[in-house]
Every structure is written in C-alpha cells, then in structure tokens.
C-alpha atoms as a PDB file:
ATOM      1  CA  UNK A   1       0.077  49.219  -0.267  1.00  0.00           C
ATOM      2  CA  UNK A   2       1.211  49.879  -3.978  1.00  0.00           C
ATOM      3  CA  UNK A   3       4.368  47.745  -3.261  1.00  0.00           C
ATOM      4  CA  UNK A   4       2.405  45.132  -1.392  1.00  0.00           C
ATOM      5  CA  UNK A   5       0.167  44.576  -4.828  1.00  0.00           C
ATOM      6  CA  UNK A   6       3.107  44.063  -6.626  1.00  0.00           C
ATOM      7  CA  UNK A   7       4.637  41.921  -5.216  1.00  0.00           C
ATOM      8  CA  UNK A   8       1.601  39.794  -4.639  1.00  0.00           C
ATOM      9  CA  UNK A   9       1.125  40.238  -8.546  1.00  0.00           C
ATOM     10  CA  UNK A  10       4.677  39.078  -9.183  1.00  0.00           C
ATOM     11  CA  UNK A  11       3.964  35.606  -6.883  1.00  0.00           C
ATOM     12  CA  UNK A  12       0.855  35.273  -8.642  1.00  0.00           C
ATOM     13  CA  UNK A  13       2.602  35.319 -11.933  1.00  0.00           C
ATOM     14  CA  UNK A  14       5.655  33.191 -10.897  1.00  0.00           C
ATOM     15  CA  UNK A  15       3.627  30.533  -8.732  1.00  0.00           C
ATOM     16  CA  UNK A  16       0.731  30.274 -11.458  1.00  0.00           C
ATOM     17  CA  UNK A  17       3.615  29.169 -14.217  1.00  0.00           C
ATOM     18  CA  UNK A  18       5.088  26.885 -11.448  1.00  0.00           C
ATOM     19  CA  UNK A  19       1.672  25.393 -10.874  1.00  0.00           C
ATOM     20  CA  UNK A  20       0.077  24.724 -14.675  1.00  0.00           C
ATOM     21  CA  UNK A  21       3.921  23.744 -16.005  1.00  0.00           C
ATOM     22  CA  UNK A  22       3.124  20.568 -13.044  1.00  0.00           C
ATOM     23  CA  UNK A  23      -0.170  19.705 -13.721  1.00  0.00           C
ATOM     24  CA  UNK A  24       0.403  16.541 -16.105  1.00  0.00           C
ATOM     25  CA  UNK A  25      -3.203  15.265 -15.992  1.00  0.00           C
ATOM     26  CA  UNK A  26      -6.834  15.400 -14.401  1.00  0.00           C
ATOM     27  CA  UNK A  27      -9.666  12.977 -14.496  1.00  0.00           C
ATOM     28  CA  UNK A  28     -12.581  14.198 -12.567  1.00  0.00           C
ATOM     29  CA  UNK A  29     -13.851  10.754 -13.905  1.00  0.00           C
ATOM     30  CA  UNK A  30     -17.603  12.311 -14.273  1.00  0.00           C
ATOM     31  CA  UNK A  31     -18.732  11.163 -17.879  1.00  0.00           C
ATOM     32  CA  UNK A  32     -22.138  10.139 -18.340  1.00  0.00           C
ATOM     33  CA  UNK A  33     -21.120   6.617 -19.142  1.00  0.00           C
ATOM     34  CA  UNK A  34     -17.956   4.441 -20.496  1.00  0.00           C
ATOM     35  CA  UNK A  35     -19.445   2.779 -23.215  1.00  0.00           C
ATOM     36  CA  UNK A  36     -16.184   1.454 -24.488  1.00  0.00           C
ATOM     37  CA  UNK A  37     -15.206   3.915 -27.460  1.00  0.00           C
ATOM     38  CA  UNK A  38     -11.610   5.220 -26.739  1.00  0.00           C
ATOM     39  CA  UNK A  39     -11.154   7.877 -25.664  1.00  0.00           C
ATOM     40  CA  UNK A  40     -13.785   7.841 -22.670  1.00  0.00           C
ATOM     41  CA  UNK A  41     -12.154   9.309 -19.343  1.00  0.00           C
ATOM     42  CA  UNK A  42     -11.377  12.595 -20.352  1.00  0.00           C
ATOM     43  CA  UNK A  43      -8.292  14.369 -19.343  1.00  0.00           C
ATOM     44  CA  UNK A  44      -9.596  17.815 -18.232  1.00  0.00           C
ATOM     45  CA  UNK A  45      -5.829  19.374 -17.820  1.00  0.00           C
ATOM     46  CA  UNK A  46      -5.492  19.922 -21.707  1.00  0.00           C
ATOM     47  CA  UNK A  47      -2.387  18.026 -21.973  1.00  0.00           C
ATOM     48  CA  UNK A  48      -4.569  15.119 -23.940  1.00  0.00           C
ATOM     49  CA  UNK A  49      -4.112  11.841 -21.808  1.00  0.00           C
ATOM     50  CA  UNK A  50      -7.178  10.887 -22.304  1.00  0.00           C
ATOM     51  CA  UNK A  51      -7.847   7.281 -20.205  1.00  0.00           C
ATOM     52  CA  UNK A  52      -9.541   3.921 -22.165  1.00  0.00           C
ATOM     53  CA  UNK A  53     -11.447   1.831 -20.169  1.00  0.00           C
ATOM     54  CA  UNK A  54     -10.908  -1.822 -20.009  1.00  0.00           C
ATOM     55  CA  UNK A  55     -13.017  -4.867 -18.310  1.00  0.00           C
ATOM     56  CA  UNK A  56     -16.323  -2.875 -17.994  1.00  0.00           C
ATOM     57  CA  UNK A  57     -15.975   0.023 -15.471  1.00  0.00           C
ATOM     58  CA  UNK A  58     -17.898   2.866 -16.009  1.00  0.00           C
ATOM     59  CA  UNK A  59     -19.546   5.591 -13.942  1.00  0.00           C
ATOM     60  CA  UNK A  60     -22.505   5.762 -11.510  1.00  0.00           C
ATOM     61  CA  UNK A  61     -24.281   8.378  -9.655  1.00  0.00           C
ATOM     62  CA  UNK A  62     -22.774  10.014  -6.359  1.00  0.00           C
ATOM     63  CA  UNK A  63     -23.946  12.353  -3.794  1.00  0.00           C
ATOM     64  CA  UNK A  64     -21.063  13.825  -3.294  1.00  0.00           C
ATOM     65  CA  UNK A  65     -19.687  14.365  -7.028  1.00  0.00           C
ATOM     66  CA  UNK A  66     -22.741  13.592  -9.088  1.00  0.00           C
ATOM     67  CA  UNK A  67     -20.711  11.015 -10.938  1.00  0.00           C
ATOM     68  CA  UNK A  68     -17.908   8.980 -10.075  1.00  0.00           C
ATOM     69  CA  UNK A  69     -15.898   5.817 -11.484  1.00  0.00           C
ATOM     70  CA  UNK A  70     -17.125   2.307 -10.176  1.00  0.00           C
ATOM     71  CA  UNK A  71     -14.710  -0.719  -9.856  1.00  0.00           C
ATOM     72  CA  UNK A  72     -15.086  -4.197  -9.204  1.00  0.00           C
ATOM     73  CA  UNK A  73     -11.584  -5.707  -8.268  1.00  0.00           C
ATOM     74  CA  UNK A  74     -12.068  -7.943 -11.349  1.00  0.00           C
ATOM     75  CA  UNK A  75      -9.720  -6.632 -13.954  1.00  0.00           C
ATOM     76  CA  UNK A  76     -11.406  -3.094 -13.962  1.00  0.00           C
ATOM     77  CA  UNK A  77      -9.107  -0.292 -14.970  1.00  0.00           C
ATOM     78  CA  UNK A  78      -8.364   2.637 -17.175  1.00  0.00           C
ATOM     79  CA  UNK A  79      -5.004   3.148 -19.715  1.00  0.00           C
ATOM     80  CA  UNK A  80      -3.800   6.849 -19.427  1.00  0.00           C
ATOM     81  CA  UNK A  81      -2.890   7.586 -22.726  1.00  0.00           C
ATOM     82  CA  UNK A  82      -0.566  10.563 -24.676  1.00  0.00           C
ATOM     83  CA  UNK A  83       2.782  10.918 -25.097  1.00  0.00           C
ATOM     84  CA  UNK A  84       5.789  12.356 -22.355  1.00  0.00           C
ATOM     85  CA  UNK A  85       7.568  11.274 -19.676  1.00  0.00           C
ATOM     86  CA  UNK A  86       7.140  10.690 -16.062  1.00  0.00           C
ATOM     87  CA  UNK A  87      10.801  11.870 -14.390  1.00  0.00           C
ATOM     88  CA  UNK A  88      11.578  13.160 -11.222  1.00  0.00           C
ATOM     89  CA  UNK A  89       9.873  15.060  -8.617  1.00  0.00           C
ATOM     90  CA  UNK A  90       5.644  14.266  -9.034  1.00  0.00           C
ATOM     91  CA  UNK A  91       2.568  14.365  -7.158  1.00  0.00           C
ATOM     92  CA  UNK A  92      -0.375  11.821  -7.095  1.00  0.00           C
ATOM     93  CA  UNK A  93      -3.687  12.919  -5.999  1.00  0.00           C
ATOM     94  CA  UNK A  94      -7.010  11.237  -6.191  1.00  0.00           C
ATOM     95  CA  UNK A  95     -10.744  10.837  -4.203  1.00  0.00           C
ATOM     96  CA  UNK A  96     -11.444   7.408  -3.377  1.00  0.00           C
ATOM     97  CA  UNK A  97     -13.719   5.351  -1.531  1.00  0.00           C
ATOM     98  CA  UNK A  98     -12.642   1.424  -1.421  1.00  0.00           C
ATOM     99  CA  UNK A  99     -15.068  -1.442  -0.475  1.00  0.00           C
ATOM    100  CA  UNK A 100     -13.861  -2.923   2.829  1.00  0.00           C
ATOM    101  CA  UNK A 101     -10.878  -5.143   1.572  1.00  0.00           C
ATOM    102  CA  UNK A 102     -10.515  -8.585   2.916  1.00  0.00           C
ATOM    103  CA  UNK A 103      -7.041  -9.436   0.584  1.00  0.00           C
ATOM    104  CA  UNK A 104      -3.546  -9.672   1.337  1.00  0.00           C
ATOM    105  CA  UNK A 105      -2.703  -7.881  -1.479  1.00  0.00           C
ATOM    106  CA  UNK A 106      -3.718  -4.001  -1.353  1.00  0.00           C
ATOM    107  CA  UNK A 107      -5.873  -2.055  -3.525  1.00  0.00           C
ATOM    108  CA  UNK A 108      -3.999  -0.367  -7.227  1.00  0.00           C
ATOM    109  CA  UNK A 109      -4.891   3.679  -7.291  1.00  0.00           C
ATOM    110  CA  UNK A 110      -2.307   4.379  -9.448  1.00  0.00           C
ATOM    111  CA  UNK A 111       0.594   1.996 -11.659  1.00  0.00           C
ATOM    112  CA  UNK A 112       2.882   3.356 -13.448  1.00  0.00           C
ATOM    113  CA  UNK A 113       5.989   2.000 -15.321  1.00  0.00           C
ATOM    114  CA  UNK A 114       6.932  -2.025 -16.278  1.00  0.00           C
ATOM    115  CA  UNK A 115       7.595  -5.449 -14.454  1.00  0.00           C
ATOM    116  CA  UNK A 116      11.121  -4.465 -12.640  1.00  0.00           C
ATOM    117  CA  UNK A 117      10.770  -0.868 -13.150  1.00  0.00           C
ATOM    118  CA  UNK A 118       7.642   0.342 -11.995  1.00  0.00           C
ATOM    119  CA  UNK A 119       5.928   2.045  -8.912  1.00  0.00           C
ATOM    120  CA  UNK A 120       2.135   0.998  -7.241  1.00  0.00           C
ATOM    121  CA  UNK A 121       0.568   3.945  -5.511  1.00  0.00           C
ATOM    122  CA  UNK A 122      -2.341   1.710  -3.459  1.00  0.00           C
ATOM    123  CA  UNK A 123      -4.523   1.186  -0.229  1.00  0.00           C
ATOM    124  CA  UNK A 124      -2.556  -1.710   2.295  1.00  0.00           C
ATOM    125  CA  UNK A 125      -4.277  -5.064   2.188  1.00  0.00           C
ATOM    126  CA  UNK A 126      -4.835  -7.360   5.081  1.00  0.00           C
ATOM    127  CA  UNK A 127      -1.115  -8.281   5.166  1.00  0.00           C
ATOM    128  CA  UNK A 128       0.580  -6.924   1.993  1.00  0.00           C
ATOM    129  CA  UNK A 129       1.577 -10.535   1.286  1.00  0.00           C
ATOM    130  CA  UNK A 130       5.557 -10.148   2.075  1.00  0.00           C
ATOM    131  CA  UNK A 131       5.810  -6.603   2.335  1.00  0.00           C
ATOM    132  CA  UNK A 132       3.555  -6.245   5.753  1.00  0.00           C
ATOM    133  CA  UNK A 133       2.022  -3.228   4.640  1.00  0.00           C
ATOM    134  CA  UNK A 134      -0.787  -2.236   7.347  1.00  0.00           C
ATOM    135  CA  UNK A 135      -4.077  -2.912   5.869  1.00  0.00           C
ATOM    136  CA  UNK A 136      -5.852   0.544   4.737  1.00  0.00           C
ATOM    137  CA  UNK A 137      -2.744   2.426   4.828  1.00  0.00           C
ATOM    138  CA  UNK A 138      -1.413   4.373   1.727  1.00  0.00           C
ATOM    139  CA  UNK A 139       1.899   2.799  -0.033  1.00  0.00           C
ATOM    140  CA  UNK A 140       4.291   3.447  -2.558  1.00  0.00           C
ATOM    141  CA  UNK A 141       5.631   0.093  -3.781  1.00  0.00           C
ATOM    142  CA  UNK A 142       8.929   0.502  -5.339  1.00  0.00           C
ATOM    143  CA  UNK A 143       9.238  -2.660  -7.521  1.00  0.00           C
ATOM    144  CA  UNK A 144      12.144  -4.929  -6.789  1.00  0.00           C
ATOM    145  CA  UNK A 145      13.611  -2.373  -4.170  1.00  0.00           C
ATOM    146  CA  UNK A 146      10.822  -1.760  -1.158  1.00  0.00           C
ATOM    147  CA  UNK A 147       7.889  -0.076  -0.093  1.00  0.00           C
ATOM    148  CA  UNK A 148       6.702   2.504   1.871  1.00  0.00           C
ATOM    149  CA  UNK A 149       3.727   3.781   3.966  1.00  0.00           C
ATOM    150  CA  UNK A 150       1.797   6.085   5.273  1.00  0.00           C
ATOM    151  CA  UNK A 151       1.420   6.157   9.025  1.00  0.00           C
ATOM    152  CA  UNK A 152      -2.263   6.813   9.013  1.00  0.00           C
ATOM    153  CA  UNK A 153      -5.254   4.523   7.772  1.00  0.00           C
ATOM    154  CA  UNK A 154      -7.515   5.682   5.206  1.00  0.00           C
ATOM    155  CA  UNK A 155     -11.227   4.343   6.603  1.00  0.00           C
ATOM    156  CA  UNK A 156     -13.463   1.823   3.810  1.00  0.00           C
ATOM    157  CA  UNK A 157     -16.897   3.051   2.807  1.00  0.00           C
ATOM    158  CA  UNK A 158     -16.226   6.780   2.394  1.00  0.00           C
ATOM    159  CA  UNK A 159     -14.450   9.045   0.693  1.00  0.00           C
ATOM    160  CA  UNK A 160     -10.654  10.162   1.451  1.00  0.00           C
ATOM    161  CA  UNK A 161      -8.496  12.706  -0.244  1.00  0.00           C
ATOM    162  CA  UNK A 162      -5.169  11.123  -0.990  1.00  0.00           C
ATOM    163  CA  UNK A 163      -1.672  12.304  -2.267  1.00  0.00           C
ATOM    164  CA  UNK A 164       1.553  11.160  -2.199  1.00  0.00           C
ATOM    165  CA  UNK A 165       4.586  13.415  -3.042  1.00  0.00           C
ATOM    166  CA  UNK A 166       7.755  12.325  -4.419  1.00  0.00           C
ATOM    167  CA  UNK A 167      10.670  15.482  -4.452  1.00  0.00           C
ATOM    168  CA  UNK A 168      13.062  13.829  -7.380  1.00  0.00           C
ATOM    169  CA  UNK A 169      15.672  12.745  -5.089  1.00  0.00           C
ATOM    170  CA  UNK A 170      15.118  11.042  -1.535  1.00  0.00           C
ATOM    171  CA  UNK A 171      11.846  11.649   0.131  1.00  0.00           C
ATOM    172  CA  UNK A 172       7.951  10.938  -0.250  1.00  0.00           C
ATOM    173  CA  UNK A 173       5.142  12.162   2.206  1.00  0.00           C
ATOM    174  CA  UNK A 174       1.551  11.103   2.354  1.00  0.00           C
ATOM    175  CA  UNK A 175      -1.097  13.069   2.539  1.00  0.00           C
ATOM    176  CA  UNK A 176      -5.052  11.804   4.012  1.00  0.00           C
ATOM    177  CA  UNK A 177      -8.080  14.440   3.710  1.00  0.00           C
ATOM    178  CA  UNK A 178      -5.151  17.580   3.372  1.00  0.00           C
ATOM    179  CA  UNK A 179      -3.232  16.527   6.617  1.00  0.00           C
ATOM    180  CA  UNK A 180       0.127  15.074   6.403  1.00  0.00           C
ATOM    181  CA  UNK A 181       0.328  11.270   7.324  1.00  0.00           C
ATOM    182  CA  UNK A 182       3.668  10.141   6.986  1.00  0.00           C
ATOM    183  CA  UNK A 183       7.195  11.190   5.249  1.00  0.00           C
ATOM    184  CA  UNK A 184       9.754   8.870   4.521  1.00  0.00           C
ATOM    185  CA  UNK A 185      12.965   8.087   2.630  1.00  0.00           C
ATOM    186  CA  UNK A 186      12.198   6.286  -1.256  1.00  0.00           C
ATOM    187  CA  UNK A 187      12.312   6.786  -4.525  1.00  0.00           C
ATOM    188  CA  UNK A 188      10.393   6.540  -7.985  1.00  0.00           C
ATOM    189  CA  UNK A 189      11.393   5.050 -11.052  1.00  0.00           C
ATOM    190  CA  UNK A 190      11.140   6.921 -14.701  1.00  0.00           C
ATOM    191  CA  UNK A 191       8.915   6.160 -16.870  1.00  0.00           C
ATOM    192  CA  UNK A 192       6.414   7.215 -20.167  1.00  0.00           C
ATOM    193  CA  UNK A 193       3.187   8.493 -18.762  1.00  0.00           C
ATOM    194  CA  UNK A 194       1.778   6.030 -21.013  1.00  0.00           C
ATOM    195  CA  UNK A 195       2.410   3.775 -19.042  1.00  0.00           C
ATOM    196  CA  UNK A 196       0.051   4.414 -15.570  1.00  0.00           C
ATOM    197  CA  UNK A 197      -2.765   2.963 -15.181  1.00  0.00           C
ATOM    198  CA  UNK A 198      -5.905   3.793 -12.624  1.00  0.00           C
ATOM    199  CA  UNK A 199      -7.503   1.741 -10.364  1.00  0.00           C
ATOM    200  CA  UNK A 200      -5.378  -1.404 -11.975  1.00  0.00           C
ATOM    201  CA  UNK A 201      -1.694  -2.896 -11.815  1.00  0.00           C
ATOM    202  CA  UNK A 202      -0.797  -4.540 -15.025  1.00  0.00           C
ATOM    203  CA  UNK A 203       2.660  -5.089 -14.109  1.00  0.00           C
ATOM    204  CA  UNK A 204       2.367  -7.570 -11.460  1.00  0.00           C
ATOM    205  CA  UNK A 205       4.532  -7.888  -8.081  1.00  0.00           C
ATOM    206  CA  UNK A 206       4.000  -9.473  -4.636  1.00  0.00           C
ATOM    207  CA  UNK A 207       1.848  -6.188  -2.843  1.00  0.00           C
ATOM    208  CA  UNK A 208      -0.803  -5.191  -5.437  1.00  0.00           C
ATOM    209  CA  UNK A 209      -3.950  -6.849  -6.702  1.00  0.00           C
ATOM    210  CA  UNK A 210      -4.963  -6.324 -10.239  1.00  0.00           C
ATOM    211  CA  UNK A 211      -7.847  -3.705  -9.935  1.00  0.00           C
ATOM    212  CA  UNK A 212      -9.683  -1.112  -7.557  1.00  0.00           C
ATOM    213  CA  UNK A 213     -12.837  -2.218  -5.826  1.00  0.00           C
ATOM    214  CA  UNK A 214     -14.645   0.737  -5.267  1.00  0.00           C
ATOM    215  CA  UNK A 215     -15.210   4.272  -6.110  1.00  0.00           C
ATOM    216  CA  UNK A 216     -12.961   6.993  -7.215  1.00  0.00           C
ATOM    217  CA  UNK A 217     -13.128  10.355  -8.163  1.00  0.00           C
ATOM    218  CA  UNK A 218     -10.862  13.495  -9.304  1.00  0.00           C
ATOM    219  CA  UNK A 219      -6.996  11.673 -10.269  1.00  0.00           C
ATOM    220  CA  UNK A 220      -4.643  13.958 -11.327  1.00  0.00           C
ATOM    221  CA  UNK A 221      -1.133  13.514 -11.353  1.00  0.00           C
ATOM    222  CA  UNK A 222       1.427  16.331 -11.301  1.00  0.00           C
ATOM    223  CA  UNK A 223       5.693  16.581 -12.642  1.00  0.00           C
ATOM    224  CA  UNK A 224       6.279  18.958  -9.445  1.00  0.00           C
ATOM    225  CA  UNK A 225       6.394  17.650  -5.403  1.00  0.00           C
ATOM    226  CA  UNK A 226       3.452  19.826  -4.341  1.00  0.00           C
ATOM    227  CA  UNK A 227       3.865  21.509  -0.568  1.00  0.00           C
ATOM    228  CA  UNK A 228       1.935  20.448   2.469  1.00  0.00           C
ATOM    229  CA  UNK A 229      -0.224  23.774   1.907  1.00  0.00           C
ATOM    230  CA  UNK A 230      -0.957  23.267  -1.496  1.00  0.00           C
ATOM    231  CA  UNK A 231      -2.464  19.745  -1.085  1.00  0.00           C
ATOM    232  CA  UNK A 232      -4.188  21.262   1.788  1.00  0.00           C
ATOM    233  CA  UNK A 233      -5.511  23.383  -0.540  1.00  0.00           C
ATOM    234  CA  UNK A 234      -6.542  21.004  -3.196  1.00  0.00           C
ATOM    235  CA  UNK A 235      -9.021  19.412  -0.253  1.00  0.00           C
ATOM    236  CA  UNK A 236     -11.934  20.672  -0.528  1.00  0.00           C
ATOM    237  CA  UNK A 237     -14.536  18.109   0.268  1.00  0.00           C
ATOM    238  CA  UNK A 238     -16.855  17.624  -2.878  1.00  0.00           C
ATOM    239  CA  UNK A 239     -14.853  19.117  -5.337  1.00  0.00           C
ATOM    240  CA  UNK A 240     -11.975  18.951  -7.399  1.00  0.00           C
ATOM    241  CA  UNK A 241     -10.314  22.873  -7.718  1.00  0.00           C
ATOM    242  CA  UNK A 242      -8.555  24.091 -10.938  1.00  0.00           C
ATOM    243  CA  UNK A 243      -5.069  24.772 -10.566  1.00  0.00           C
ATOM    244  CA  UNK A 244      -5.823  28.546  -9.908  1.00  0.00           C
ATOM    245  CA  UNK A 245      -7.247  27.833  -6.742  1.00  0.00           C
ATOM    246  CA  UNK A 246      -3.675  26.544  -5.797  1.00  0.00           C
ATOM    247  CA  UNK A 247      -2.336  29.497  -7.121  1.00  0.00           C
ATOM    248  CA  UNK A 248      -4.869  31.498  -4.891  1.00  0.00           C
ATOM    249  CA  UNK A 249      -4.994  29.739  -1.650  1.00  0.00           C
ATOM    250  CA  UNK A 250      -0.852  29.832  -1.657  1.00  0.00           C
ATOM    251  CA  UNK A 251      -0.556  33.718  -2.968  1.00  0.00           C
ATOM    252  CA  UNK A 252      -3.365  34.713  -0.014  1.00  0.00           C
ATOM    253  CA  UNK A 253      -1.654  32.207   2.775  1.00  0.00           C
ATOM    254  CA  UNK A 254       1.755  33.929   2.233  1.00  0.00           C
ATOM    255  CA  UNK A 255       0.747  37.455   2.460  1.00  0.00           C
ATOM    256  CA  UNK A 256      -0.756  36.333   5.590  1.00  0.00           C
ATOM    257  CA  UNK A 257      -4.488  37.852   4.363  1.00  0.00           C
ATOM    258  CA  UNK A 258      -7.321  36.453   5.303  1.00  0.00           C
ATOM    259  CA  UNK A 259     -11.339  35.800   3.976  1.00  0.00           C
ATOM    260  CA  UNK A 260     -10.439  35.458   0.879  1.00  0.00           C
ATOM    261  CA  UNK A 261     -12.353  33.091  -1.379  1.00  0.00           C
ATOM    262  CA  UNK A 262     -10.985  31.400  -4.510  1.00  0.00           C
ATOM    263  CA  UNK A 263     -12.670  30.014  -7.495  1.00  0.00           C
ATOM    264  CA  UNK A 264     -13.562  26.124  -7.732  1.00  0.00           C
ATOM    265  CA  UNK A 265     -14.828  23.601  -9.927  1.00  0.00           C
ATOM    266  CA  UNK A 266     -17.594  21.107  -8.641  1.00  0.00           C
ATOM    267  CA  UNK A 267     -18.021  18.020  -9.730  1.00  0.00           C
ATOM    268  CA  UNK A 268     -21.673  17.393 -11.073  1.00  0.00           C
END
C-alpha cells in the first residue's frame, strides 16, 4: 500500500509538470461585458494572453455557463495577445454553440498564423467552397497545403465540446463532447501565439469565413498533444476544469481506482 502511494505521488508530480508546462492559454470568456478597453477577455492560465475584442462582441447570459461570448458572423472576433511561440505538438479546445450555418465557407473557432502560413481550426460550411468539407464537421485547414476533418458532425443550436490534437509530426485527431471523431494524417504550421485569433480568420483563404456566428465558451489552447483520456476528462458538461483535474482524472484512471472525485471550476 506504502509503495502503491508512492508511486501514485511520483505520477502526480511528473504528470502535473507535464500538464501546466502545456497549458498555453484559457478563456472561460465569462466577463461581465467587453466594453472595448484592451485587455477584456482574460486569460485565466497566468501566462498573460489576454484577448482584445474587435467589431463589437461581447458577452451575454447562459444557462449553462452564466456567461458566454456572442458572435455575429460580421467581423466579430478577439486578438490573443502576449508574447511566445506556437511550435509543434498542441491542443485546441473550446465550447461552442454555432447558429445553423447556411455558407459555403465554414465557421473560424480558432486562426492562427499569416496568409500562406497559417492554420483555421473551424465548423464545415455547406460546401467548404473548394475544399468539400462536410457541413458541421470539425476541420483543420492547412493553408496552401489541404485540409482535414473530422468524421463526425457537431449539431447547430447547442453546445459541443471540441478539440483537435496535433502530435508535432504527422497526425491530428478530433475530438466531439470527449469521444474521438476522427484521426488523420496533417500537419501545423509555426507560428507567434500572437498571432490566433477566436471566433475570426484574418488571414483569408478559400474554406473560412471571417467570424463565428454564435456562442462560445471555455478556449484554451495547449503546446502538448493531449491523450484521448485527458480530453475525455476535460468534458465535463457545464464547466471548464483546471488543469489539476487532468492531473486527477489521469493519476486515478491509471491506478485503475475508482469513485474518486476531482476538483472543478464552474463557469458562473
């Protein structure tokens, strides 16, 4: 039993460092209001990329996370700011809820990069314009060199959990409401985490309109491919868990114990 605590003390230690050193930045996206003063979307991971809002978004009242951002699809978005790099392996994670989209182009989560260089983490249109990305399904649009796509269909009017992983070298998988929906062979450019954007695409391309129309909730992007159970973890409807409840949920799931409960963060 002694040995059994240590080593689960030893994975704690060792999968906690491997967990925070990932976590990049979170926007639970729950401010009272935007009113237009920089910064306004906080960045609740510490690491200070706080987001600027541009074109009037701002936040209204949900019953599932008390407050949540609120796009139009008309040039509605938010500037990550901060300094770094965005290399290798990464993880994208958000909450969303679209309105029912009627365009060819899909629906920008999360940009990141420049015009040549850059990748479009989105929701498929109705055709994807010349890309034929199926409409509601989750894509990573490679810029200049292809896309690729989930194999399961988020649904319009409610919310979804979604995540897309990227391991630094050859593969992404997507992720809907904590189950695997699709892994496939791709790969991400570099760039300065400066550069993403949510809920807009300022760098243009044939598959992405230029803003979100919808709701969204709870982005937070990560430097580290995250495993199938760790995004697992990380959906829990109505809330948006620190980082120790990935540490948690992993430690407990590979010991193989059971009823154990981990500490969260709602939204209100």
């Amino acid at each position: 039993m002694l040995m059994r605590l240590l080593l689960a003390s030893l994975f704690l230690v060792a999968l906690h460092n491997e967990v925070e050193a990932g976590f990049v930045a979170s926007f639970p996206m729950n401010e009272p209001s935007w009113s237009g003063a920089a910064p306004q979307v906080i960045d609740t991971s510490g690491n200070g990329h706080n987001g600027t809002v541009f074109g009037g978004a701002n936040t209204v009242a949900d019953s599932t996370f008390g407050r949540v951002g609120s796009f139009n699809g008309n040039s509605q978005y938010i500037a990550i700011g901060g300094s770094g790099t965005s290399t290798g392996a990464r993880t994208f994670v958000a909450w969303v809820n679209p309105i029912a989209n009627s365009l060819s182009r899909g629906l920008p989560i999360l940009t990141g990069g420049a015009t040549g260089a850059g990748d479009f983490f989105g929701i498929g249109g109705t055709g994807g314009e010349n890309n034929g990305i199926p409409q509601y399904h989750l894509y990573l649009d490679h810029y200049g060199i292809g896309t690729y796509e989930s194999s399961v269909a988020i649904t319009p009017g409610v919310w979804d959990f979604v995540a897309m992983t990227y391991d630094g070298a050859n593969t992404l998988s997507f992720y809907i409401n904590g189950q695997a929906a699709g892994t496939v062979s791709g790969q991400m450019y570099n760039y300065n985490v400066n550069t993403y954007t949510i809920a807009g695409n300022l760098i243009g391309g044939t598959t992405t309109v230029g803003s979100f129309n919808g709701l969204m909730s709870g982005v937070s992007i990560y430097n580290t491919a995250l495993s199938s159970s760790q995004i697992s973890a990380l959906y829990q409807p109505g809330t948006v868990p620190e980082p120790s409840s990935l540490v948690m949920v992993s430690i407990f799931g590979a010991l193989g114990w059971a009823g154990c409960s981990w500490r969260k963060r709602v939204l209100a």
